[in-house]
N, C-alpha and C. Protein backbone atom coordinates (compact mmCIF):
# COMPACT_ATOMS: atom_id res chain seq x y z
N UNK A 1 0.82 -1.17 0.00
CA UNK A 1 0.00 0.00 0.00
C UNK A 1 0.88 1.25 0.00
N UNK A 2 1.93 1.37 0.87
CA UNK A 2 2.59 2.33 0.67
C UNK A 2 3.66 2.42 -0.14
N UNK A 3 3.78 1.18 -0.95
CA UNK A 3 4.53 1.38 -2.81
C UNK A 3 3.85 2.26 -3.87
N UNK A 4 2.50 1.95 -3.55
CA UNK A 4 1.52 2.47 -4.50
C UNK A 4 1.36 3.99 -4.09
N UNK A 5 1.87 4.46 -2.92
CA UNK A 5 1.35 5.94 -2.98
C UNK A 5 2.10 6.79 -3.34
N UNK A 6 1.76 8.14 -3.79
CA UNK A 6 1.84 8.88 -4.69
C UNK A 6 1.82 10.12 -3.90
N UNK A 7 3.16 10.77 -4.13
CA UNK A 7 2.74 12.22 -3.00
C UNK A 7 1.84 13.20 -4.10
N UNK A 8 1.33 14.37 -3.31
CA UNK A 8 0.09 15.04 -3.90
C UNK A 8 1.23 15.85 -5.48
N UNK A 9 2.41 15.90 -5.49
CA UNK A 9 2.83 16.49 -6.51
C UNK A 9 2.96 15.93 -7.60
N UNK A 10 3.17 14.77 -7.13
CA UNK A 10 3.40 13.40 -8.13
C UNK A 10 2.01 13.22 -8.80
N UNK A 11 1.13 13.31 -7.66
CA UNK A 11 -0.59 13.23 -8.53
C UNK A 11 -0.69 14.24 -9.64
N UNK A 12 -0.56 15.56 -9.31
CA UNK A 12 -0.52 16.57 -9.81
C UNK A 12 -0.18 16.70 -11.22
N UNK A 13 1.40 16.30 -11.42
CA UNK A 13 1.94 16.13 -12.59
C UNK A 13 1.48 14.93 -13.34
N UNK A 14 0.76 13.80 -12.84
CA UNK A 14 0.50 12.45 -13.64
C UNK A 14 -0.74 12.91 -13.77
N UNK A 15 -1.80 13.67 -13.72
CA UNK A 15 -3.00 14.21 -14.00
C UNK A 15 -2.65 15.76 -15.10
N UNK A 16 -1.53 16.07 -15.03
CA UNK A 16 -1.04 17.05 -16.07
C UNK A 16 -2.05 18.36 -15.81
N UNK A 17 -2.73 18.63 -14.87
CA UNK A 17 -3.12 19.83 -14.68
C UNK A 17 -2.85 20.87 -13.79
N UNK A 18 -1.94 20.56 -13.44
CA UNK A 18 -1.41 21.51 -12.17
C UNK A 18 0.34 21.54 -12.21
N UNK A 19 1.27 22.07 -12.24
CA UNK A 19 2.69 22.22 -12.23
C UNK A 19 2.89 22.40 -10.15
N UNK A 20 4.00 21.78 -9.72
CA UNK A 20 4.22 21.72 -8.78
C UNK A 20 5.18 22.75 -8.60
N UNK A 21 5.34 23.75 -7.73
CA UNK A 21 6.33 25.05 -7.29
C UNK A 21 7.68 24.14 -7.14
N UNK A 22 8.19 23.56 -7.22
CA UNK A 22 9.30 22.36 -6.70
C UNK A 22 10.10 21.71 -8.07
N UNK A 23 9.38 21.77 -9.12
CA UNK A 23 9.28 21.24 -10.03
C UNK A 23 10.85 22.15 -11.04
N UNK A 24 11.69 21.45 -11.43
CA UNK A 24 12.98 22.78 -11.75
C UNK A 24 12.57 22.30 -13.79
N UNK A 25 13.13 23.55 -14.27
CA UNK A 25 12.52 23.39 -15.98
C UNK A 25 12.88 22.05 -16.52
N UNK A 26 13.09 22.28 -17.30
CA UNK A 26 13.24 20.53 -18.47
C UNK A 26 15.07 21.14 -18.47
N UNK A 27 15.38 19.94 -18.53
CA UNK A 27 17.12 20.10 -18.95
C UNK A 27 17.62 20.71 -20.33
N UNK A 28 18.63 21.30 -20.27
CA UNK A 28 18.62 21.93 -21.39
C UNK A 28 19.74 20.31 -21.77
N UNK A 29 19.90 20.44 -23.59
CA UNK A 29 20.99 19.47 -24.14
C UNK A 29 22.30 20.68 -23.76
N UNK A 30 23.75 19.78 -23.83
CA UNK A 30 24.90 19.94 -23.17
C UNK A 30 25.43 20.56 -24.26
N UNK A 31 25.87 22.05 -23.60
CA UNK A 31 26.56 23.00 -24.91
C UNK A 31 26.24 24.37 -25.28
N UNK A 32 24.32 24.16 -24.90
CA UNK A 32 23.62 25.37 -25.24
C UNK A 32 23.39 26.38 -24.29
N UNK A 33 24.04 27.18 -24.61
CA UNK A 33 23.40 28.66 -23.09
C UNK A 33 22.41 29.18 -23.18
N UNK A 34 21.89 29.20 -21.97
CA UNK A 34 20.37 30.10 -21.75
C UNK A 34 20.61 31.08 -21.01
N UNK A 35 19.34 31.82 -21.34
CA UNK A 35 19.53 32.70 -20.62
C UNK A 35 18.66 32.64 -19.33
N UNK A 36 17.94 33.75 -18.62
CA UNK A 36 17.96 33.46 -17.81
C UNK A 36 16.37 33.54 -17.41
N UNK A 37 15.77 33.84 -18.26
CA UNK A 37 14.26 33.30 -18.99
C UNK A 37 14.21 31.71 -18.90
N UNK A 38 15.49 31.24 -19.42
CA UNK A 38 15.25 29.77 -20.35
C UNK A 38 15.24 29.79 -21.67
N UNK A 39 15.75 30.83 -22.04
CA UNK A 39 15.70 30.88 -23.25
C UNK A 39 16.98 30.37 -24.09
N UNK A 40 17.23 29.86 -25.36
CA UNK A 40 18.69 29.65 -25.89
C UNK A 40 18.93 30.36 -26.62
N UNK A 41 20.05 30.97 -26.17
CA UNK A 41 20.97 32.27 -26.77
C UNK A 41 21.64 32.09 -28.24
N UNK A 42 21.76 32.61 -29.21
CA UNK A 42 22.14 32.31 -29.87
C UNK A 42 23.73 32.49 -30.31
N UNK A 43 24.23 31.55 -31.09
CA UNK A 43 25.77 31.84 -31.51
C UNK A 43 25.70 32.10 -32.77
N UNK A 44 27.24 32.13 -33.06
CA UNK A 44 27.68 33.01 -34.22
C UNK A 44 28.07 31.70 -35.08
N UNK A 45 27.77 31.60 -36.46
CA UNK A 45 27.60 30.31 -37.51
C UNK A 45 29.11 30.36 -37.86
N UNK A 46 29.37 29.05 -37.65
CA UNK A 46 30.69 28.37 -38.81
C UNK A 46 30.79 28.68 -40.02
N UNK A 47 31.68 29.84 -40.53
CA UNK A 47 31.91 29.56 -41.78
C UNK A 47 32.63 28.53 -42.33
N UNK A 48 32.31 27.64 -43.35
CA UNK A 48 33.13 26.54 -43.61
C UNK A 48 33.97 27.11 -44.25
N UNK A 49 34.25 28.17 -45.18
CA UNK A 49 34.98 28.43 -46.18
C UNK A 49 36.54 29.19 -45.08
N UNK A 50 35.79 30.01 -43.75
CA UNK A 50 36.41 30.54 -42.88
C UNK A 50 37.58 29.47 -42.46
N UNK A 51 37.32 28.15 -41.84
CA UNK A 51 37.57 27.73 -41.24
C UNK A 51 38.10 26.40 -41.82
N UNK A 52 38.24 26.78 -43.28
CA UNK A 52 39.04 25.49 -44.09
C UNK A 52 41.20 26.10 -43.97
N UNK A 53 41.73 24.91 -43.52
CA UNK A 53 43.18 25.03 -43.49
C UNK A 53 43.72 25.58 -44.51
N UNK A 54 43.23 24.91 -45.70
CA UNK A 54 43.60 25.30 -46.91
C UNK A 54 43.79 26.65 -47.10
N UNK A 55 42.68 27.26 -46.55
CA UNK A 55 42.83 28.83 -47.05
C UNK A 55 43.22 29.30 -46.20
N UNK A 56 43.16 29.11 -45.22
CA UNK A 56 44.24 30.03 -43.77
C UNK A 56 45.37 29.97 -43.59
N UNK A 57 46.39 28.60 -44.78
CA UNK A 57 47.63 28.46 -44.45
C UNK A 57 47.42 29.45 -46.07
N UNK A 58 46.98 29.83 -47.03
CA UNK A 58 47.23 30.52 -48.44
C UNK A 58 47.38 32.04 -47.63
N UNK A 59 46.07 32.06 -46.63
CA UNK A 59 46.58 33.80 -46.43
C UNK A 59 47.26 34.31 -45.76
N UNK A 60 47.98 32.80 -44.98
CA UNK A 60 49.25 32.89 -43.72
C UNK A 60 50.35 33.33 -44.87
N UNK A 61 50.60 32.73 -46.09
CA UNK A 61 51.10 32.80 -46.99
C UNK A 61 51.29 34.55 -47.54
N UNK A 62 49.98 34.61 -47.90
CA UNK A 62 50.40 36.07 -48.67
C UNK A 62 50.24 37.21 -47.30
N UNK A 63 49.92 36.90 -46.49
CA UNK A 63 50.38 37.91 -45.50
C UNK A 63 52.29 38.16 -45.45
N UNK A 64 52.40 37.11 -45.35
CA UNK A 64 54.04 37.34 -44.89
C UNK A 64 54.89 37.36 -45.92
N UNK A 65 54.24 37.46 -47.20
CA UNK A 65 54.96 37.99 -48.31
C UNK A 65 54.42 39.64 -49.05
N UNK A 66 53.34 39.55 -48.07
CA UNK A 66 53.09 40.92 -48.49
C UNK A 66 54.28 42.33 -47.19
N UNK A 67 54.36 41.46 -46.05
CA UNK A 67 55.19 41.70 -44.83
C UNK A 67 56.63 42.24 -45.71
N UNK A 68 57.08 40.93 -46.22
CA UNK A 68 58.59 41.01 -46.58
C UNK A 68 58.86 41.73 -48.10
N UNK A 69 57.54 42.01 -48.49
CA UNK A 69 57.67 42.64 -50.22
C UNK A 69 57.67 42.06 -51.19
N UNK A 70 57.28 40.96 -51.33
CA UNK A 70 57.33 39.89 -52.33
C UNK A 70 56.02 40.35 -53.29
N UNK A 71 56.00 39.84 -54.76
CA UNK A 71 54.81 40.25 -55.27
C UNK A 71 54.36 38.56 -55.64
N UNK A 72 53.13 38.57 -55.31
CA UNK A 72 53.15 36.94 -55.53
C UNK A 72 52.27 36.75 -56.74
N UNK A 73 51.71 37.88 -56.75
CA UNK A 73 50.53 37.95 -58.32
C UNK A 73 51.38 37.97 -59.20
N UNK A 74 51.67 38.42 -59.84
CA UNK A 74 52.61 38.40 -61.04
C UNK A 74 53.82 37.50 -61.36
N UNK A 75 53.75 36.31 -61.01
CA UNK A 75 54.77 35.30 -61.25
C UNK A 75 54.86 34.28 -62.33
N UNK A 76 55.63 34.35 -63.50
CA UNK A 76 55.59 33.54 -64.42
C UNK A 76 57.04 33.11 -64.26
N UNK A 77 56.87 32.18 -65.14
CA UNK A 77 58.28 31.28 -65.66
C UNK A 77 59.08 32.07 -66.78
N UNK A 78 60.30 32.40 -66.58
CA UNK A 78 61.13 32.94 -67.62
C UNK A 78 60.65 32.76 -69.23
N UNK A 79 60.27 31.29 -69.36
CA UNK A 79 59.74 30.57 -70.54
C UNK A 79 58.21 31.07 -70.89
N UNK A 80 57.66 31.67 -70.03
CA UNK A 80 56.05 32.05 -70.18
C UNK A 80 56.02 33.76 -70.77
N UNK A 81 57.23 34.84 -69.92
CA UNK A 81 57.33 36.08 -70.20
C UNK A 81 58.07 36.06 -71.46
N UNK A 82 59.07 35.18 -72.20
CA UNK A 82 59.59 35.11 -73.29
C UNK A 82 58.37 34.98 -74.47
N UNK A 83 57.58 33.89 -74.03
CA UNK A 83 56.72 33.76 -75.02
C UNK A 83 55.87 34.75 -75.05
N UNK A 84 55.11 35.60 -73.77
CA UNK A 84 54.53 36.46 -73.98
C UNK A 84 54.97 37.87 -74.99
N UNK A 85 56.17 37.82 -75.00
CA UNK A 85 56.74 39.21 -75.30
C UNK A 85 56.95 38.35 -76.88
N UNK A 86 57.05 37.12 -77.11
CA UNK A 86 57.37 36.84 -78.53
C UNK A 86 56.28 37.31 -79.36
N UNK A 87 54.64 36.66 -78.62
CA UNK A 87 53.82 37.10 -79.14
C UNK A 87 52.63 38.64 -79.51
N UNK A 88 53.70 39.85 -78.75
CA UNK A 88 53.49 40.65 -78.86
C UNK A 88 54.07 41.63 -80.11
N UNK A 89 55.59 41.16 -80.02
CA UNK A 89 56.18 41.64 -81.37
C UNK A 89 55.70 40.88 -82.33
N UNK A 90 55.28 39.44 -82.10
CA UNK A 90 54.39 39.13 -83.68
C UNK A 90 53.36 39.79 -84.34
N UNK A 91 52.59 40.27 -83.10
CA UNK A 91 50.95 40.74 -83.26
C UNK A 91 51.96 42.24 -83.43
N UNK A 92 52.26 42.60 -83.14
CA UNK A 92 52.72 44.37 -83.47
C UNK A 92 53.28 44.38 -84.71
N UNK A 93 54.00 42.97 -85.48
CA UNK A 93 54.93 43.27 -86.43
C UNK A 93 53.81 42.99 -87.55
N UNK A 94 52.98 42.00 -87.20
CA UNK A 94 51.45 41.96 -88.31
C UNK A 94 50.66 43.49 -88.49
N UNK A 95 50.80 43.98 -87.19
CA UNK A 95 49.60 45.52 -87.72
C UNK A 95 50.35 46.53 -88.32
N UNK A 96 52.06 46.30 -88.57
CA UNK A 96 52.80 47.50 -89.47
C UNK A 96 52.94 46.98 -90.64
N UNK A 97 52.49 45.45 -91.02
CA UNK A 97 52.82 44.87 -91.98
C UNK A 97 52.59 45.70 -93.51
N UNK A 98 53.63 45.66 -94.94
CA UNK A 98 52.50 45.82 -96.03
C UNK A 98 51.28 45.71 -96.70
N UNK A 99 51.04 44.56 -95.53
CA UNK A 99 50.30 43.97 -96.40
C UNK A 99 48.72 44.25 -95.40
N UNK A 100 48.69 44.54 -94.60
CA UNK A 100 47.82 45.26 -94.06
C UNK A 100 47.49 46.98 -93.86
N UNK A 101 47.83 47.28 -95.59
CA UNK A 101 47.90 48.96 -95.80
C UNK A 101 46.20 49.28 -95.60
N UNK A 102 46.15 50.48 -95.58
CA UNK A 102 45.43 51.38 -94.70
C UNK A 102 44.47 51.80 -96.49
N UNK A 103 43.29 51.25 -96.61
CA UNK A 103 42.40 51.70 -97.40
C UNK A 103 41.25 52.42 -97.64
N UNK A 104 41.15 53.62 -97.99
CA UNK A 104 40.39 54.69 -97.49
C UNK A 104 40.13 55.46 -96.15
N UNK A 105 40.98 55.14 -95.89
CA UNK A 105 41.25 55.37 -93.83
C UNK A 105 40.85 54.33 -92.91
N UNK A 106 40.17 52.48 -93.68
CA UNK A 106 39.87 51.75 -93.09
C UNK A 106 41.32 50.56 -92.94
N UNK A 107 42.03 50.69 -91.86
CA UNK A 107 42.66 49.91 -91.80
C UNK A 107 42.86 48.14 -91.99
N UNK A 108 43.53 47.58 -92.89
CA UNK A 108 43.39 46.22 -92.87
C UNK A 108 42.52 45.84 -93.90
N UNK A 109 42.51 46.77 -94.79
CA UNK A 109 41.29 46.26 -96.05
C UNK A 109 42.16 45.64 -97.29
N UNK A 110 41.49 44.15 -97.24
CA UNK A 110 42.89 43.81 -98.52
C UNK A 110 41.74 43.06 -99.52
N UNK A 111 42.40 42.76 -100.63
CA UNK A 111 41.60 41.64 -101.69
C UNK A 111 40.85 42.13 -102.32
N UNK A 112 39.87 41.64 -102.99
CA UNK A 112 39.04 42.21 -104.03
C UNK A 112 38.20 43.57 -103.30
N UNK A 113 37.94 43.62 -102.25
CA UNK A 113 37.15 44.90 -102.09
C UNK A 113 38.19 45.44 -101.54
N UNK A 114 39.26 45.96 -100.73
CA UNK A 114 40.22 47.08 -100.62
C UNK A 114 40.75 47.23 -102.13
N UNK A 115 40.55 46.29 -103.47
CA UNK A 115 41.10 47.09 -104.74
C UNK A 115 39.96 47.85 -105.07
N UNK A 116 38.69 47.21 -105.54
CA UNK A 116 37.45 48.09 -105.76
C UNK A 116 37.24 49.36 -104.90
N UNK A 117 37.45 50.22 -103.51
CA UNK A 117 37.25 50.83 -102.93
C UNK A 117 38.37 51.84 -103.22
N UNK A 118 39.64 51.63 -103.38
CA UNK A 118 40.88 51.63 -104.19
C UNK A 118 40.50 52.97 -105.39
N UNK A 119 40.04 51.88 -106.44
CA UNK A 119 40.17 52.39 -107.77
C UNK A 119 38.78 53.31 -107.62
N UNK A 120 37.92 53.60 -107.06
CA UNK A 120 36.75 54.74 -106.51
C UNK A 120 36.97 55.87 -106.22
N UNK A 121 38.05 55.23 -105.07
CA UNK A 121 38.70 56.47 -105.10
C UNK A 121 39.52 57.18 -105.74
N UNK A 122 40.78 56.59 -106.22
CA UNK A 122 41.04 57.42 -107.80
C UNK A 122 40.34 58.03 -108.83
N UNK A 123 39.75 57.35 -108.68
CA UNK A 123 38.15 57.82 -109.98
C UNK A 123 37.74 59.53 -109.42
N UNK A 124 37.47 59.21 -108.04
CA UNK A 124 36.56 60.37 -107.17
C UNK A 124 37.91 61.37 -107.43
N UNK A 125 39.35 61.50 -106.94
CA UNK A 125 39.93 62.35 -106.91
C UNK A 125 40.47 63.22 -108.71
N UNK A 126 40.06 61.93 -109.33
CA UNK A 126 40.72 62.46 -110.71
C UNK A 126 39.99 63.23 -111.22
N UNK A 127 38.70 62.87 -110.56
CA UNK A 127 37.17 64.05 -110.87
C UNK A 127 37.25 65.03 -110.32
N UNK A 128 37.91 65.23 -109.31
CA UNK A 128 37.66 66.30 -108.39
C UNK A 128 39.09 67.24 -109.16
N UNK A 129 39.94 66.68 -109.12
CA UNK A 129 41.16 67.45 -110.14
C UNK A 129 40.93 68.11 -111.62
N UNK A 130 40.21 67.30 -112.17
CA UNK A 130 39.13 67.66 -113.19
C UNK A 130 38.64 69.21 -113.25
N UNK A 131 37.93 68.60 -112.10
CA UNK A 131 37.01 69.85 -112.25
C UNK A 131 37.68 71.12 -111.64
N UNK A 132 38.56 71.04 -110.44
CA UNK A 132 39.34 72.29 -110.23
C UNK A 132 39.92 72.56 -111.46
N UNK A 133 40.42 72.21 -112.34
CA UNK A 133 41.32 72.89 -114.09
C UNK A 133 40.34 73.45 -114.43
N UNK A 134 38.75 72.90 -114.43
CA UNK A 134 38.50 73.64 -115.39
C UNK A 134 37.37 75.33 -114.55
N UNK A 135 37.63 75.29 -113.29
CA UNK A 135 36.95 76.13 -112.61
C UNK A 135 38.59 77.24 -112.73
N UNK A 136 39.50 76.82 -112.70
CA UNK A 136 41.03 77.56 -112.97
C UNK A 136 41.28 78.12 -114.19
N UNK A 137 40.68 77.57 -115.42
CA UNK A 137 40.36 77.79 -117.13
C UNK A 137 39.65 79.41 -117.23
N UNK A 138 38.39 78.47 -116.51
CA UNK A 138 37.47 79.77 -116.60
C UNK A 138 37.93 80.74 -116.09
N UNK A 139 38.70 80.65 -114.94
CA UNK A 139 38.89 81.68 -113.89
C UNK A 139 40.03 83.04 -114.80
N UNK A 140 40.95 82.35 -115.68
CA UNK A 140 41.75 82.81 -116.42
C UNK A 140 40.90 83.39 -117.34
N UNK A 141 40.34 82.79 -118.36
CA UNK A 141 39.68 83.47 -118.90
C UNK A 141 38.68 84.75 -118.89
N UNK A 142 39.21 85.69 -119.54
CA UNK A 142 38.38 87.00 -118.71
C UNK A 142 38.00 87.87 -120.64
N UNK A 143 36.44 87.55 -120.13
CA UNK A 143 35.78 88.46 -121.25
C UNK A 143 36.23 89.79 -121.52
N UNK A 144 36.64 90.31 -122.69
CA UNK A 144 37.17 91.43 -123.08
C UNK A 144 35.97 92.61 -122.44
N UNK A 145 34.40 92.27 -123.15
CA UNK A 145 33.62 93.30 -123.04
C UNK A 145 33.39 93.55 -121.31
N UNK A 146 33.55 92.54 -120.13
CA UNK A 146 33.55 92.90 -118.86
C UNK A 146 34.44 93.74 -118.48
N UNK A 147 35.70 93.58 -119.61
CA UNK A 147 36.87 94.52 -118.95
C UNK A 147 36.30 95.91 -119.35
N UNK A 148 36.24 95.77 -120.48
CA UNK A 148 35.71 97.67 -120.96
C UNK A 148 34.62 97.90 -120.14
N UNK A 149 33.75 97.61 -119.59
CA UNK A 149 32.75 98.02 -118.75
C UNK A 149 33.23 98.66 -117.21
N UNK A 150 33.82 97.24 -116.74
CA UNK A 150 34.77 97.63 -115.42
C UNK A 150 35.49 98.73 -115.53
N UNK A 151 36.05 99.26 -116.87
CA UNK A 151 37.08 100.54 -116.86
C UNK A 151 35.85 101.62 -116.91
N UNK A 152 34.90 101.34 -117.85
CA UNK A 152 34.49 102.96 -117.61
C UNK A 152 33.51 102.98 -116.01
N UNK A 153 33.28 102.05 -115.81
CA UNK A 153 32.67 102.42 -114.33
C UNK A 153 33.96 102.69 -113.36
N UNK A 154 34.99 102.46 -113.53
CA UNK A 154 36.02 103.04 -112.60
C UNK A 154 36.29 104.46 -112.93
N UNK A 155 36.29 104.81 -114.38
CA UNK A 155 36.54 106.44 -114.53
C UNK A 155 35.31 107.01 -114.32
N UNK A 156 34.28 106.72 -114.50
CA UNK A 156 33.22 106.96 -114.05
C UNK A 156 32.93 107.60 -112.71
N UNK A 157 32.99 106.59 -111.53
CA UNK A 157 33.15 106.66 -110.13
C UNK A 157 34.70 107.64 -109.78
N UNK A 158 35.18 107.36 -110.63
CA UNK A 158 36.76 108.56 -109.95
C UNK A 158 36.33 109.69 -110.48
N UNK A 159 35.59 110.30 -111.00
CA UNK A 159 35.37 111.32 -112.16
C UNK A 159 34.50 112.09 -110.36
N UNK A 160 33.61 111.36 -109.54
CA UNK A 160 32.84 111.93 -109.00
C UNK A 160 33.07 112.22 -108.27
């Protein structure tokens, strides 16, 4: 009989309607801080990318070569800056080439249309030469009867 009894708090809580003053909260899991509510506080998230070796021994790295003056960006192989610089005087020695002459002010115009665009333009300037001779012809040429007119309106006007 007195296995079976049940103090009044014990009733309390196995009837789930009443909380006993005695009674301490639910356990928290091992690790988490509360506060003082009961509440769990929050922390600050793992960066994985933060907290990979890999990259903390790379920026242990360029820290202490940025320390001692080292440039670590710009590092090629003797064999890589040779070739670079080979292929610069190639590409520079192609854009002075003959054979990439300068056609109508469009650079690099070759083959059947840099000749057609070519001979247009000769055409256009031989016209234009053309026609200055003969605006220079005329210009020489001077009507007799304009001259006798021009004279007596000059003695004319000096007379007054």
């Amino acid at each position: 009989d007195t296995a079976f009894r049940q103090s009044p708090v014990e009733v309390e809580n196995a009837t789930g309607t009443m909380m006993s003053m005695t009674s301490s909260p639910p356990a928290t899991p091992t690790g988490v801080q509360t506060d003082q509510d009961g509440l769990i506080l929050p922390k600050k998230l793992i960066n994985p990318c933060m907290e990979n070796t890999d990259r903390k021994e790379l920026h242990r790295e360029l820290k202490f070569n940025a320390r001692i003056g080292k440039s670590v960006l710009n590092q090629k192989s003797e064999l890589q800056r040779a070739y670079d610089k080979q292929k610069e005087r190639h590409a520079a020695a192609e854009q002075h080439s003959p054979d990439a002459e300068i056609v109508g002010g469009i650079p690099g115009l070759k083959g059947e249309l840099g000749r057609v665009i070519m001979e247009r333009a000769q055409k256009h300037e031989a016209a234009a030469q053309k026609q200055d001779q003969e605006d220079a012809e005329e210009r020489q040429y001077v009507n007799p009867e304009y001259l006798n007119v021009r004279a007596k309106l000059r003695t004319a006007h000096a007379n007054n």
